[in-house]
Each structure stands twice: as C-alpha cells, then as structure tokens.
N, C-alpha and C. Protein backbone atom coordinates (compact mmCIF):
# COMPACT_ATOMS: atom_id res chain seq x y z
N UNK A 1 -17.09 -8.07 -1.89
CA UNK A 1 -16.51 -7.42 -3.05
C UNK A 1 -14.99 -7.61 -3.06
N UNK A 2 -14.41 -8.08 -4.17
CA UNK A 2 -13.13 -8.10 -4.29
C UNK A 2 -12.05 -6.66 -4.25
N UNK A 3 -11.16 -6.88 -3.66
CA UNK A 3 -10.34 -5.66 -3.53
C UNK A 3 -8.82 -5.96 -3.67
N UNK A 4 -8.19 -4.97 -3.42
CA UNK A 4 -6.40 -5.19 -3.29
C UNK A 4 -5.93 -5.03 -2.30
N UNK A 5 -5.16 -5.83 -1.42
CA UNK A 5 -3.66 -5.16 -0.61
C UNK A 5 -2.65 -5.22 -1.13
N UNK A 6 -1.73 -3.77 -0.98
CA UNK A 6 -0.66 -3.24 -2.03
C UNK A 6 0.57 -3.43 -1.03
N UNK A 7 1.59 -3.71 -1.17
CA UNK A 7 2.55 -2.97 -0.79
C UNK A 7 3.69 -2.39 -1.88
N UNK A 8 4.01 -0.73 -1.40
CA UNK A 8 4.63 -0.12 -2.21
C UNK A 8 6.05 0.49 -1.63
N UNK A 9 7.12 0.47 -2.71
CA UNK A 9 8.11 1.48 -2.26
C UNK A 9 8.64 2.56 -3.31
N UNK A 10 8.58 3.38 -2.54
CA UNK A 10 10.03 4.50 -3.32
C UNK A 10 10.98 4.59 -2.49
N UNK A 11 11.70 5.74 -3.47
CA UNK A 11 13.36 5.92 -2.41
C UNK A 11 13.00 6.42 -1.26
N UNK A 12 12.12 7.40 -1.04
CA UNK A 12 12.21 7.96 0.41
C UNK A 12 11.91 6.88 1.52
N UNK A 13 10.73 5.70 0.75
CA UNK A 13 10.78 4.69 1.47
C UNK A 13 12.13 3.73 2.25
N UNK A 14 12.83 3.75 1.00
CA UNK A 14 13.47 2.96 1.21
C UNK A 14 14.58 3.17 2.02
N UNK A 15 14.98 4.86 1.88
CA UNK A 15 16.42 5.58 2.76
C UNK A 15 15.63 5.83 4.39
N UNK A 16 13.87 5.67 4.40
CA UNK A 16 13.49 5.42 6.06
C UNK A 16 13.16 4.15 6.45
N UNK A 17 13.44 3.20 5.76
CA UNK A 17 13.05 1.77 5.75
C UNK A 17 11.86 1.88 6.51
N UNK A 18 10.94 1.66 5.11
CA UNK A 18 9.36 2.09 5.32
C UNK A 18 8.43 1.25 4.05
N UNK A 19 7.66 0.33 4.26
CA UNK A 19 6.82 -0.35 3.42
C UNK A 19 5.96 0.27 3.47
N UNK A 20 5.02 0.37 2.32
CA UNK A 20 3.58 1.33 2.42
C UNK A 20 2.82 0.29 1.93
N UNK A 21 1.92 -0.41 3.16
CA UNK A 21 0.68 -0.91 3.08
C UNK A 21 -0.34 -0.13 2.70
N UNK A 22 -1.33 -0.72 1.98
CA UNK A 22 -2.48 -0.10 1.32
C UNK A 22 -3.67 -0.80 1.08
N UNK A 23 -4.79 0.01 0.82
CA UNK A 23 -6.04 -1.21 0.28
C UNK A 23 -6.63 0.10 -0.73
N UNK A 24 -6.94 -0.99 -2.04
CA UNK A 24 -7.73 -0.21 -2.79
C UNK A 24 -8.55 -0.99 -3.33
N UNK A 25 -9.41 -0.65 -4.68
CA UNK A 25 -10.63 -1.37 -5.27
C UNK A 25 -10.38 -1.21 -6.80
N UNK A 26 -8.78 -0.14 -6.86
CA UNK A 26 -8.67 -0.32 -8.61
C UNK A 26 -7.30 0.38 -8.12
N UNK A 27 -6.62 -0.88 -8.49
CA UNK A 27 -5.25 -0.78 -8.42
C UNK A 27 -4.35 0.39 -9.35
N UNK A 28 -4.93 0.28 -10.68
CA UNK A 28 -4.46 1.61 -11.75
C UNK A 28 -4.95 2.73 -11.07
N UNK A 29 -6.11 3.01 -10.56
CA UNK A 29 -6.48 4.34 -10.25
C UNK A 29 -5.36 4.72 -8.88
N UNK A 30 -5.43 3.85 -8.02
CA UNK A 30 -4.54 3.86 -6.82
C UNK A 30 -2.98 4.60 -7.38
N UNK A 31 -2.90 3.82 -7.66
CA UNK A 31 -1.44 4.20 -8.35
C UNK A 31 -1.05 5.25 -8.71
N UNK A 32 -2.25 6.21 -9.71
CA UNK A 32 -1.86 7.17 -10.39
C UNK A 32 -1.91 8.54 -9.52
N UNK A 33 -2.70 7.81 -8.18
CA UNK A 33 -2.65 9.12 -6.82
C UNK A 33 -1.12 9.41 -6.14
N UNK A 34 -0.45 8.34 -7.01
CA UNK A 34 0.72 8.58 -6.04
C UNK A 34 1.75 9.34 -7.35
N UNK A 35 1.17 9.65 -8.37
CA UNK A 35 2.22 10.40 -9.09
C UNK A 35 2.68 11.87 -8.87
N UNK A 36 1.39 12.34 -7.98
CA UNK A 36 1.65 13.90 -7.56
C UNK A 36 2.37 13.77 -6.27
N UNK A 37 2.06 12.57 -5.69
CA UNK A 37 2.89 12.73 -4.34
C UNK A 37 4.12 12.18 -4.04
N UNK A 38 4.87 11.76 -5.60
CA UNK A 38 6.23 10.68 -4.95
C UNK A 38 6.96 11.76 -6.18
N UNK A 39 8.10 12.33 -5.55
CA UNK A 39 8.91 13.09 -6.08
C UNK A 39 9.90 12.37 -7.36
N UNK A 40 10.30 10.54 -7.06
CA UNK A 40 10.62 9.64 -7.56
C UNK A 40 9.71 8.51 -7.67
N UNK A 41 9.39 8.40 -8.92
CA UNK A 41 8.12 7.34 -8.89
C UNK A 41 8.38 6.03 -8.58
N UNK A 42 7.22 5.42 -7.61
CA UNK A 42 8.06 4.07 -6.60
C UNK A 42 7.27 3.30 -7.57
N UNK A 43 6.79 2.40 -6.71
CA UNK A 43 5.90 0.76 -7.38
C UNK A 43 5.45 0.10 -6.14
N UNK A 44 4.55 -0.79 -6.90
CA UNK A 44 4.18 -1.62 -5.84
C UNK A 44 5.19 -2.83 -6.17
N UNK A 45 4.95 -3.49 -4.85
CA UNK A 45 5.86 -4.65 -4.94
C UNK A 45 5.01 -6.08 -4.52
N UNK A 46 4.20 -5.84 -4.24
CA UNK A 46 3.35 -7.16 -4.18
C UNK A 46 2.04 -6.72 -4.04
N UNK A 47 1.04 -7.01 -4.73
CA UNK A 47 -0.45 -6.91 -4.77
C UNK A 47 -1.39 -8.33 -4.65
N UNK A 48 -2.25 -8.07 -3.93
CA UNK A 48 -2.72 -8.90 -3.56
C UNK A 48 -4.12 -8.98 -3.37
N UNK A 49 -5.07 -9.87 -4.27
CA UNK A 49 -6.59 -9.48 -4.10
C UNK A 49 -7.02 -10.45 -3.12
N UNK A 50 -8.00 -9.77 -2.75
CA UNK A 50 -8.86 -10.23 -1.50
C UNK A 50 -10.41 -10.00 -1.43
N UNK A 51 -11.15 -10.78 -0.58
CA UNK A 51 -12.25 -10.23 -0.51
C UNK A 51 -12.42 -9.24 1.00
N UNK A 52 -12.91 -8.53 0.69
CA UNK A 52 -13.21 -7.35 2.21
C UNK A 52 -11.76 -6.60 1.74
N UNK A 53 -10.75 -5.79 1.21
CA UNK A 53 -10.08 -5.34 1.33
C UNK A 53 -9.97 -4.38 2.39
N UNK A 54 -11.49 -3.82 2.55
CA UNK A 54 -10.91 -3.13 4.15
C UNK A 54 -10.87 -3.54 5.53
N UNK A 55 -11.78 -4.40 5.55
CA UNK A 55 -11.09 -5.53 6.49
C UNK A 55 -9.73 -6.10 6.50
N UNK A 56 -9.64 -6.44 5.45
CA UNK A 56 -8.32 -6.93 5.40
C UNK A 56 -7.32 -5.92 5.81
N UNK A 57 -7.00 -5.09 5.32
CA UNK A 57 -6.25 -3.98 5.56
C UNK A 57 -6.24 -3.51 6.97
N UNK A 58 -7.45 -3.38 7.48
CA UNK A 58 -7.75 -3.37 8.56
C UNK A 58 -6.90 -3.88 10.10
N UNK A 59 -6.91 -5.46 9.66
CA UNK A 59 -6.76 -6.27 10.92
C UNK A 59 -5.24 -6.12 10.35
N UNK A 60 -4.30 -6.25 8.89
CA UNK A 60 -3.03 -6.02 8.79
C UNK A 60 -2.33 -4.99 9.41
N UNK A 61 -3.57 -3.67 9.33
CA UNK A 61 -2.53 -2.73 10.09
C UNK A 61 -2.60 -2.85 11.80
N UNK A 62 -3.77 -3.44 12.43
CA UNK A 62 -3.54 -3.68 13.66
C UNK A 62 -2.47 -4.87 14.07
N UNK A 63 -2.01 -5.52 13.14
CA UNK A 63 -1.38 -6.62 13.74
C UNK A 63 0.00 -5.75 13.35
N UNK A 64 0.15 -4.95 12.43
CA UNK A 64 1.52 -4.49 12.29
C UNK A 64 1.34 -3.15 13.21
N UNK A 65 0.73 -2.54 13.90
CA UNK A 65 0.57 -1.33 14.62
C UNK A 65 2.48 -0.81 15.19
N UNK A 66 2.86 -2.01 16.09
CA UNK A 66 3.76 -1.77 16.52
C UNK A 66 4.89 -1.20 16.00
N UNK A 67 5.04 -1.32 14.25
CA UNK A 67 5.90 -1.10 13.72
C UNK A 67 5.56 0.52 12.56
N UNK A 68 4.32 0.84 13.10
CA UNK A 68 3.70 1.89 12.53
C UNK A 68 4.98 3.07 13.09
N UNK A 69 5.25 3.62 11.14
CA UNK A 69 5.97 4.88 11.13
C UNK A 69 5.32 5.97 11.48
C-alpha cells in the first residue's frame, strides 16, 4: 500500500533545531492533526510517497536514532 514520509517544521522546531519525521496514509488528514498542536502553524517540507510507509519510517528512524530529540 502506498503511503507518505513527511518531513515537517515550525518555529519551535526550528529555535531547537529539530526536523519532524513522519509516516502517514493521507497527507491532508495528517496535517490537520497538527493544527491543535502547533501554536504557529509549520509545514511540511518534503513529502515523499512510498510503498510500506511504515517500514519505511521505520528503518529511517532507526538509522537516524542517534540524533533522536
């Protein structure tokens, strides 16, 4: 099944220098979860479809672990 990897920023992201990796299956719906939770509304900055998105997402966040905020 086709899916997305997101990456997103807002300001708080950006004043902790912090990328927010993500995986979803409907990028609009994704999105609109983050309107209650971003005080300043961010964006994504690169989206990217895939097949297995949670796989994918998956092995991205183990290979980035080290840099996990």
């Amino acid at each position: 099944m086709v899916g997305y990897i997101y990456l997103r920023l807002n300001l708080w992201f950006i004043q902790k220098n912090i990328v927010k990796l993500g995986e979803t299956e409907n990028v609009n719906d994704r999105n609109s979860t983050y309107i209650t939770s971003e005080p300043e509304r961010g964006e994504f900055i690169k989206i990217f479809e895939v097949e297995d998105s949670k796989l994918v997402e998956s092995k991205l966040k183990s290979w980035f672990s080290k840099y996990n905020y």
